[in-house]
C-alpha atoms as a PDB file:
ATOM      1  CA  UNK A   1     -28.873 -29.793  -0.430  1.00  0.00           C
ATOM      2  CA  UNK A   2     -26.374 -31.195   2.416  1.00  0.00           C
ATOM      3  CA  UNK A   3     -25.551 -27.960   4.596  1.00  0.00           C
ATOM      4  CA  UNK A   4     -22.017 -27.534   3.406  1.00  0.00           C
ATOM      5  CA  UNK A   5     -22.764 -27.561  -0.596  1.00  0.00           C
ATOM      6  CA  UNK A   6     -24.860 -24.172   0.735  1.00  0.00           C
ATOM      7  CA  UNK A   7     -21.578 -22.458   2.119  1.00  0.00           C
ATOM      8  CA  UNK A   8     -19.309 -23.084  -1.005  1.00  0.00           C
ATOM      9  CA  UNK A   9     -21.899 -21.847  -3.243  1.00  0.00           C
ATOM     10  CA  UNK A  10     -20.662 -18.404  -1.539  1.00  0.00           C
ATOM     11  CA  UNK A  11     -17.323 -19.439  -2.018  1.00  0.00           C
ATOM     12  CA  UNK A  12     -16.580 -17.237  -5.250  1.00  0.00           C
ATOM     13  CA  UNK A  13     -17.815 -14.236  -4.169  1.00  0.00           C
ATOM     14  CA  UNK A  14     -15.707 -14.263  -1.128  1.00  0.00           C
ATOM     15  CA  UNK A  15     -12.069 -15.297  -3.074  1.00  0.00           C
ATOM     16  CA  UNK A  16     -13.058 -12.306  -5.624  1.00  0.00           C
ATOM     17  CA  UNK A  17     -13.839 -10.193  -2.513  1.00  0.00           C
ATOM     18  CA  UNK A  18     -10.428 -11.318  -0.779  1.00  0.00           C
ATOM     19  CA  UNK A  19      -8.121 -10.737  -3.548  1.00  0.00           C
ATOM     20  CA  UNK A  20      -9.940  -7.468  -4.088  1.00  0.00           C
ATOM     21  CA  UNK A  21      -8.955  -6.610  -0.911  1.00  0.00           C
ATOM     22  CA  UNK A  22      -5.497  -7.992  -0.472  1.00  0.00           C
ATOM     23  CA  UNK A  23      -4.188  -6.121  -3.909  1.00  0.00           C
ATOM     24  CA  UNK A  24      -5.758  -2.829  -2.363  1.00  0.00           C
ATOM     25  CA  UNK A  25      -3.976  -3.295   0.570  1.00  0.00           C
ATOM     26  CA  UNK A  26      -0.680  -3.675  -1.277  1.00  0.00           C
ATOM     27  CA  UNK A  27      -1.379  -0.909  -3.899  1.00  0.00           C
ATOM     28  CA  UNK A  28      -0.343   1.843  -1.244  1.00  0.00           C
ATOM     29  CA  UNK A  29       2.918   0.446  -0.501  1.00  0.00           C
ATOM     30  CA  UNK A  30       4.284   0.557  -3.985  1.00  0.00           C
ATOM     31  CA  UNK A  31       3.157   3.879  -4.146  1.00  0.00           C
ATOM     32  CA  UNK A  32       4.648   4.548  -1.554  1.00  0.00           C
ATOM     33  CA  UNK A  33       8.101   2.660  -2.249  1.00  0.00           C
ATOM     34  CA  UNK A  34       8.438   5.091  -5.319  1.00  0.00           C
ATOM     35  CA  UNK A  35       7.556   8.176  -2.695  1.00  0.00           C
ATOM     36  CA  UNK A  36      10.683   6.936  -0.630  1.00  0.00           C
ATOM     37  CA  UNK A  37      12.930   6.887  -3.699  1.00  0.00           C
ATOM     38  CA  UNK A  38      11.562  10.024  -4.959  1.00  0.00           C
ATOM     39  CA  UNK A  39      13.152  11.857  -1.447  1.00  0.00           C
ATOM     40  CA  UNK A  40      15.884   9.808  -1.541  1.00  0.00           C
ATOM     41  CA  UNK A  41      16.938  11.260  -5.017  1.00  0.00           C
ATOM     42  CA  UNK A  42      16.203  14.718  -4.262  1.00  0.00           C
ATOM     43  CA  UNK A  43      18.398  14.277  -0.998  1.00  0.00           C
ATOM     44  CA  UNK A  44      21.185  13.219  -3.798  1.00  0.00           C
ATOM     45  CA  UNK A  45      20.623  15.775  -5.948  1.00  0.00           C
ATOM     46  CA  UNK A  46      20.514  18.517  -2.658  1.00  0.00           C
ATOM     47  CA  UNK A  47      17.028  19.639  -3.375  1.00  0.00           C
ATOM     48  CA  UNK A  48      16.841  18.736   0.903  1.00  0.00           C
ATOM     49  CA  UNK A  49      13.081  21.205   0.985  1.00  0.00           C
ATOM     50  CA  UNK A  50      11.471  18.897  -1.435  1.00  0.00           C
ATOM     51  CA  UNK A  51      12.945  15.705   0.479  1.00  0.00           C
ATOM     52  CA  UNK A  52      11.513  16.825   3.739  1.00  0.00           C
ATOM     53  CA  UNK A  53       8.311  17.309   2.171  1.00  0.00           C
ATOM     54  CA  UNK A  54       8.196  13.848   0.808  1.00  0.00           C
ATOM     55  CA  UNK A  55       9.690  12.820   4.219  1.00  0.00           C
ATOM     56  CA  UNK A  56       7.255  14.579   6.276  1.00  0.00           C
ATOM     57  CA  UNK A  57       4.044  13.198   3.944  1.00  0.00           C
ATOM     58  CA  UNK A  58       5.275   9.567   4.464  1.00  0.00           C
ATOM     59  CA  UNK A  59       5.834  10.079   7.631  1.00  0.00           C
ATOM     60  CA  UNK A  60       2.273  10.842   8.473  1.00  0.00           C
ATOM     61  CA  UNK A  61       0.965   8.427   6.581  1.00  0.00           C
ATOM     62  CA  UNK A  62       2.514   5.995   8.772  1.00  0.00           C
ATOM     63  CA  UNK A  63       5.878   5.341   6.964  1.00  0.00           C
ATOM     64  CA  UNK A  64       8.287   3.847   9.477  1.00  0.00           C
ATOM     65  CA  UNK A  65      10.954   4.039   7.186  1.00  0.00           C
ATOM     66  CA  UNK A  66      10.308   7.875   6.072  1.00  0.00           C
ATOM     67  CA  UNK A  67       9.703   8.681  10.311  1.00  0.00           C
END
């Protein structure tokens, strides 16, 4: 067996592991995205203690948008 046929016999395992990870990276930022809209509607509707809640959780979580 020539010494590359060896390293795409791993190949598989390493796409399945690197989608894996690249759709668990993005999974937190559409969660978040609906977060953001949540505050932004209760800022419309003037319910201002629940959007600084939502403000203040994104915010800590790293949310440049929410900081």
């Amino acid at each position: 067996m020539a010494p590359h046929d060896r390293s795409l016999r791993h190949f598989p395992g390493f796409t399945a592991t690197l989608i894996c990870s690249l759709l668990l990276s993005v999974m937190p930022l559409s969660v978040a995205a609906e977060t953001l809209e949540e505050a932004r509607t209760a800022v419309r509707m003037r319910q201002f203690e629940k959007a600084v809640e939502i403000y203040e959780q994104l915010a800590e979580a790293g949310d440049a948008k929410a900081q």
